[in-house]
N, C-alpha and C. Protein backbone atom coordinates (compact mmCIF):
# COMPACT_ATOMS: atom_id res chain seq x y z
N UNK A 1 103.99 -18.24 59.16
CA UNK A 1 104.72 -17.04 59.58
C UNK A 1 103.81 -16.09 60.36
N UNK A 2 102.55 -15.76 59.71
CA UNK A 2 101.87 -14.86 60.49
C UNK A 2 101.47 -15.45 61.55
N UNK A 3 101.35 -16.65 62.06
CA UNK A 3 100.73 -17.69 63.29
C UNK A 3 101.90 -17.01 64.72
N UNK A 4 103.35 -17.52 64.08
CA UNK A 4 104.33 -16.96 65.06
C UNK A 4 103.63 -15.76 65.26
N UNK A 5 103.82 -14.36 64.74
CA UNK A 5 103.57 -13.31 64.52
C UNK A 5 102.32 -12.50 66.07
N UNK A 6 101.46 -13.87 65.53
CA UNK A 6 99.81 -13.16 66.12
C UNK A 6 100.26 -13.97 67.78
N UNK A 7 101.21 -15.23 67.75
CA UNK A 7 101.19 -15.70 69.09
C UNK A 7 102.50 -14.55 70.04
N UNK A 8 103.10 -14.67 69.04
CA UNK A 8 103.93 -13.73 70.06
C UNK A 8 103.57 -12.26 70.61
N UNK A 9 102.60 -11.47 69.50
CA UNK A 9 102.09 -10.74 70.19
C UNK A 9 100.70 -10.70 71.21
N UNK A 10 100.29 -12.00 71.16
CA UNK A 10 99.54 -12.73 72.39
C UNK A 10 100.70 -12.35 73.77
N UNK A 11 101.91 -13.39 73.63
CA UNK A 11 102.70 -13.43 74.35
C UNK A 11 103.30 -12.09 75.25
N UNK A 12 103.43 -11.41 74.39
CA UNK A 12 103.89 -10.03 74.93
C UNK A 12 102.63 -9.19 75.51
N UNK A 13 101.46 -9.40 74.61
CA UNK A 13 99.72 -8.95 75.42
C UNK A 13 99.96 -9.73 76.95
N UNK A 14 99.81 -10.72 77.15
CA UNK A 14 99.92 -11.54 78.36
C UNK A 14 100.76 -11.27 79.45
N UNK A 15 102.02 -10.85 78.60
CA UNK A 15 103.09 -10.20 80.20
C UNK A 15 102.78 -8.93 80.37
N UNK A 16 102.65 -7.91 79.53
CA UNK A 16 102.25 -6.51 80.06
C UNK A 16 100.62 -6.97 80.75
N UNK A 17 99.74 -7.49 80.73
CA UNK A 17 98.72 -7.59 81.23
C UNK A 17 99.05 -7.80 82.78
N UNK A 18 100.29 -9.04 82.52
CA UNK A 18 100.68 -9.21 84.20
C UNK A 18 101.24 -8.70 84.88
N UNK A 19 102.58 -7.63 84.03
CA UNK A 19 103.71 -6.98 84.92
C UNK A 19 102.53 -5.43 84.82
N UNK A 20 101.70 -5.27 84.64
CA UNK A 20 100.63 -3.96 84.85
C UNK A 20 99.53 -4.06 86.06
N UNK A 21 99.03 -5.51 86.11
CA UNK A 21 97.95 -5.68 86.86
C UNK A 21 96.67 -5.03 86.15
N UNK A 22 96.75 -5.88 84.71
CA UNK A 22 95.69 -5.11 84.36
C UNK A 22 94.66 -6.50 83.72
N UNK A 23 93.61 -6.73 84.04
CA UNK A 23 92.30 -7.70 84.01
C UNK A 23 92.47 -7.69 81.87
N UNK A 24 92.13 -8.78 81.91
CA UNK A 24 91.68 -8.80 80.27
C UNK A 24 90.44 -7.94 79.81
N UNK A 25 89.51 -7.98 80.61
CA UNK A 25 88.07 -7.26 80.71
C UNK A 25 88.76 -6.09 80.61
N UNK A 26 89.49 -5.24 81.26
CA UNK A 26 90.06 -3.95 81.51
C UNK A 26 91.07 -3.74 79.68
N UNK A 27 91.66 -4.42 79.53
CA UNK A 27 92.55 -4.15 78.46
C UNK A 27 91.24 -4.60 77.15
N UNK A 28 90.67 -5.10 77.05
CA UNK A 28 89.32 -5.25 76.23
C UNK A 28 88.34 -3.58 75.96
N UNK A 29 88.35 -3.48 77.23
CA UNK A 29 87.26 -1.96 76.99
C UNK A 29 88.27 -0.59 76.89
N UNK A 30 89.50 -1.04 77.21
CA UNK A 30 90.66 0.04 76.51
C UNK A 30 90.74 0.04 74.91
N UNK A 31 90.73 -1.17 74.76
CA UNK A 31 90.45 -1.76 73.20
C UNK A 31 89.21 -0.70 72.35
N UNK A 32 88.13 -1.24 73.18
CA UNK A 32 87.21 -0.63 72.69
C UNK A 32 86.95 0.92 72.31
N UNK A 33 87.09 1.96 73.42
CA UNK A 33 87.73 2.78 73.78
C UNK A 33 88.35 3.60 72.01
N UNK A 34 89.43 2.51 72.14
CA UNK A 34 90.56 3.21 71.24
C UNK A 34 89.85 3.00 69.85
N UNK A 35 89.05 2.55 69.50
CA UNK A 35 88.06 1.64 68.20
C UNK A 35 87.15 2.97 68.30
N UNK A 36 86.60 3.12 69.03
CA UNK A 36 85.57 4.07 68.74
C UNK A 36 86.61 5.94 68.76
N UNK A 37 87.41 5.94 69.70
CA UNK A 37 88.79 6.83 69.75
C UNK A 37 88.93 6.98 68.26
N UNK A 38 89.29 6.19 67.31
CA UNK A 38 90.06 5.91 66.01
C UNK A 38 88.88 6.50 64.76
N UNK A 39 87.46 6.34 65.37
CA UNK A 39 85.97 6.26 64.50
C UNK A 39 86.11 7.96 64.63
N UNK A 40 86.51 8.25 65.78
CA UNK A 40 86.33 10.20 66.13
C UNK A 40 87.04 10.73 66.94
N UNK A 41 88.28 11.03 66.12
CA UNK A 41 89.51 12.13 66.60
C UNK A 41 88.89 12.75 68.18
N UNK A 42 87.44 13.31 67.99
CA UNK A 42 86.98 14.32 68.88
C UNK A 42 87.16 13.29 70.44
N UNK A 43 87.39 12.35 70.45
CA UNK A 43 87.38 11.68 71.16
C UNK A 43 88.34 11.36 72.06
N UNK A 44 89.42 11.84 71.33
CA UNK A 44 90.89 11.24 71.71
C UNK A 44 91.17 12.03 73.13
N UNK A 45 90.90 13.43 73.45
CA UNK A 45 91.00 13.93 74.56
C UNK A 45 90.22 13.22 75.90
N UNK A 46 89.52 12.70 75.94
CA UNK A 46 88.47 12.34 76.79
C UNK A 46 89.17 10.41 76.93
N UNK A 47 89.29 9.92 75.43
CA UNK A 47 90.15 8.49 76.04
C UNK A 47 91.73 8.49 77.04
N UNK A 48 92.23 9.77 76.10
CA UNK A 48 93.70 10.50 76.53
C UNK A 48 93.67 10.32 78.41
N UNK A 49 92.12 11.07 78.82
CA UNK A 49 92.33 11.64 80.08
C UNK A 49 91.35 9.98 80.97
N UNK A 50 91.24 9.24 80.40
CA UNK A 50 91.04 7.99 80.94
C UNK A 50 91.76 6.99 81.54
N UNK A 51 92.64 6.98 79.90
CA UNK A 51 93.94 6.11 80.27
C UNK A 51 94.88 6.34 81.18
N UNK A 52 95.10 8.01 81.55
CA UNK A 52 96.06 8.80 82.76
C UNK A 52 95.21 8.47 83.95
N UNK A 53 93.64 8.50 83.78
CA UNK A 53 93.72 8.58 85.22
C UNK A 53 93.34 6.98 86.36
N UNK A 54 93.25 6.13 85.33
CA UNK A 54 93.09 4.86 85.63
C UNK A 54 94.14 4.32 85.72
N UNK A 55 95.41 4.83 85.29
CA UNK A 55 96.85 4.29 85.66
C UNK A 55 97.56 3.38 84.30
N UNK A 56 96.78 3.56 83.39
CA UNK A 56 96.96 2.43 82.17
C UNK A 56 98.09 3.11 81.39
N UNK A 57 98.06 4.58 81.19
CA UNK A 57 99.58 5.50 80.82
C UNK A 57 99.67 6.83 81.66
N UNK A 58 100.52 7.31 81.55
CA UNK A 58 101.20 8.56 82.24
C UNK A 58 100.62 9.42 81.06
N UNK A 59 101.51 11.18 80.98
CA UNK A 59 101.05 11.81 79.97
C UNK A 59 102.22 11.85 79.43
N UNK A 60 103.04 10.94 79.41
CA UNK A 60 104.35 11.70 78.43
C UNK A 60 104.36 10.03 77.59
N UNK A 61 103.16 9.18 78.00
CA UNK A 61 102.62 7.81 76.84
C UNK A 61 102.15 8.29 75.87
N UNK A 62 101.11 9.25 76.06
CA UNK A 62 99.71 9.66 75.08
C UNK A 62 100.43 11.12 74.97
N UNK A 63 100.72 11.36 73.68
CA UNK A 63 100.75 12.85 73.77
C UNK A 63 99.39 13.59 73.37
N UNK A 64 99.58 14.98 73.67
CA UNK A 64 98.09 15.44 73.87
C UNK A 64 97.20 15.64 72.02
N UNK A 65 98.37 15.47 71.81
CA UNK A 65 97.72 15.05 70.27
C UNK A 65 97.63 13.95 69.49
N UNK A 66 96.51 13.80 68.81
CA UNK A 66 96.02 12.72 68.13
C UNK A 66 96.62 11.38 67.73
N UNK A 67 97.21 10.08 68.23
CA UNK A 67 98.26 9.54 67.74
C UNK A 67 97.20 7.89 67.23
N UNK A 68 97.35 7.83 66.10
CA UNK A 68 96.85 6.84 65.71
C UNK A 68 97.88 5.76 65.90
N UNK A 69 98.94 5.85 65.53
CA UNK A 69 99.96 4.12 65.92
C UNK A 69 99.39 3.83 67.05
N UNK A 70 99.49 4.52 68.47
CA UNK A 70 98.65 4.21 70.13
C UNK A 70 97.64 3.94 69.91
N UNK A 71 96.70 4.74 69.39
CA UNK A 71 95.20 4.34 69.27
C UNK A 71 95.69 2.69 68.57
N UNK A 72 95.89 2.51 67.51
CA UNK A 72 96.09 1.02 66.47
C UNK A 72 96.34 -0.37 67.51
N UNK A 73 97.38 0.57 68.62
CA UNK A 73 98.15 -0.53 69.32
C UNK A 73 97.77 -0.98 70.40
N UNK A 74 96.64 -0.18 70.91
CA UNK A 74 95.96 -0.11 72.09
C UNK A 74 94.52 -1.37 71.37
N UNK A 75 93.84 -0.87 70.53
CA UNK A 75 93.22 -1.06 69.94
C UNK A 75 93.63 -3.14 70.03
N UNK A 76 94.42 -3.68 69.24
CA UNK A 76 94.83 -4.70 69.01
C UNK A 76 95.22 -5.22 70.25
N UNK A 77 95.64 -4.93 71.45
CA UNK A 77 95.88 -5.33 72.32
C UNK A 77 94.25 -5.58 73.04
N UNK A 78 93.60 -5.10 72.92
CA UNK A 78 92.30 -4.99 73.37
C UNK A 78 91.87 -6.61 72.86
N UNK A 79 91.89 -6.60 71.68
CA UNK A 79 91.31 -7.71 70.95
C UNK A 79 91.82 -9.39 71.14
N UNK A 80 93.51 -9.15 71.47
CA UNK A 80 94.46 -10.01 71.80
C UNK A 80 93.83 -10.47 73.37
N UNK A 81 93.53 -9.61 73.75
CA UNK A 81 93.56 -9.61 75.59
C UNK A 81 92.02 -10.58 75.30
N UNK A 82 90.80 -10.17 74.60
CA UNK A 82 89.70 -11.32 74.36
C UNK A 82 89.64 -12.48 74.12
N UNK A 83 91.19 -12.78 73.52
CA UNK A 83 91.36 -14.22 72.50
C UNK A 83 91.84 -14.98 73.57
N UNK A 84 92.53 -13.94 74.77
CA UNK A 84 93.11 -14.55 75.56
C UNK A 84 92.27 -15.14 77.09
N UNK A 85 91.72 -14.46 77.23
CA UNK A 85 90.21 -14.67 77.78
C UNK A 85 89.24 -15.80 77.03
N UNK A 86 89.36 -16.31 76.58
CA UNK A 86 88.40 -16.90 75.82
C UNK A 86 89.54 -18.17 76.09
N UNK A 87 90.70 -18.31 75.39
CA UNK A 87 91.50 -19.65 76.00
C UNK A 87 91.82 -19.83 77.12
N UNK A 88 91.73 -18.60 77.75
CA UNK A 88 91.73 -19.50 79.49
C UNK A 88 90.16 -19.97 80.21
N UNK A 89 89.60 -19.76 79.67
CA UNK A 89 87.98 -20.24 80.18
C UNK A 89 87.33 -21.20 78.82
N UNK A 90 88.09 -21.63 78.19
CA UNK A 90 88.11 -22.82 77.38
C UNK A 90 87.01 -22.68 76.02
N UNK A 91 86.98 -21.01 75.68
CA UNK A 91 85.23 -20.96 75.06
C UNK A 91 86.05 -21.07 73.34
């Protein structure tokens, strides 16, 4: 059950990666980003004004306050986007 679970949200990592134009490397260090974001609140303004200006969300994605589900989801997509990188270059 959890196998479905982790592939389909592969699956859904994989099409927003494509209908975004956004590199796995790129959704990886958003990942990261949101990991260290999650380690220190103080942070969240400065990832907030990253993600707007690199095109990855608007401001009415991120509200200007603290949102851990985004940070969580960003976060996991980051990690998904590595696994996925890693099976297309066969490692």
């Amino acid at each position: 059950m959890a196998d479905k679970r982790v592939e389909r949200a592969k699956e859904e990592t994989r099409k927003f990666l494509a209908e975004n134009n956004i590199s796995h490397q790129q959704m990886m260090r958003f990942g990261e980003m949101a990991d260290a974001t999650i380690k220190d609140k103080a942070l969240y303004p400065m990832f907030r004004e990253q993600m707007i200006a690199t095109g990855m969300a608007d401001e009415t994605d991120l509200p200007p306050k603290f949102n851990y589900a985004i940070l969580v989801t960003i976060s996991t997509m980051g990690k998904l986007a590595g696994q996925l990188a890693k099976a297309r270059i066969g490692v």
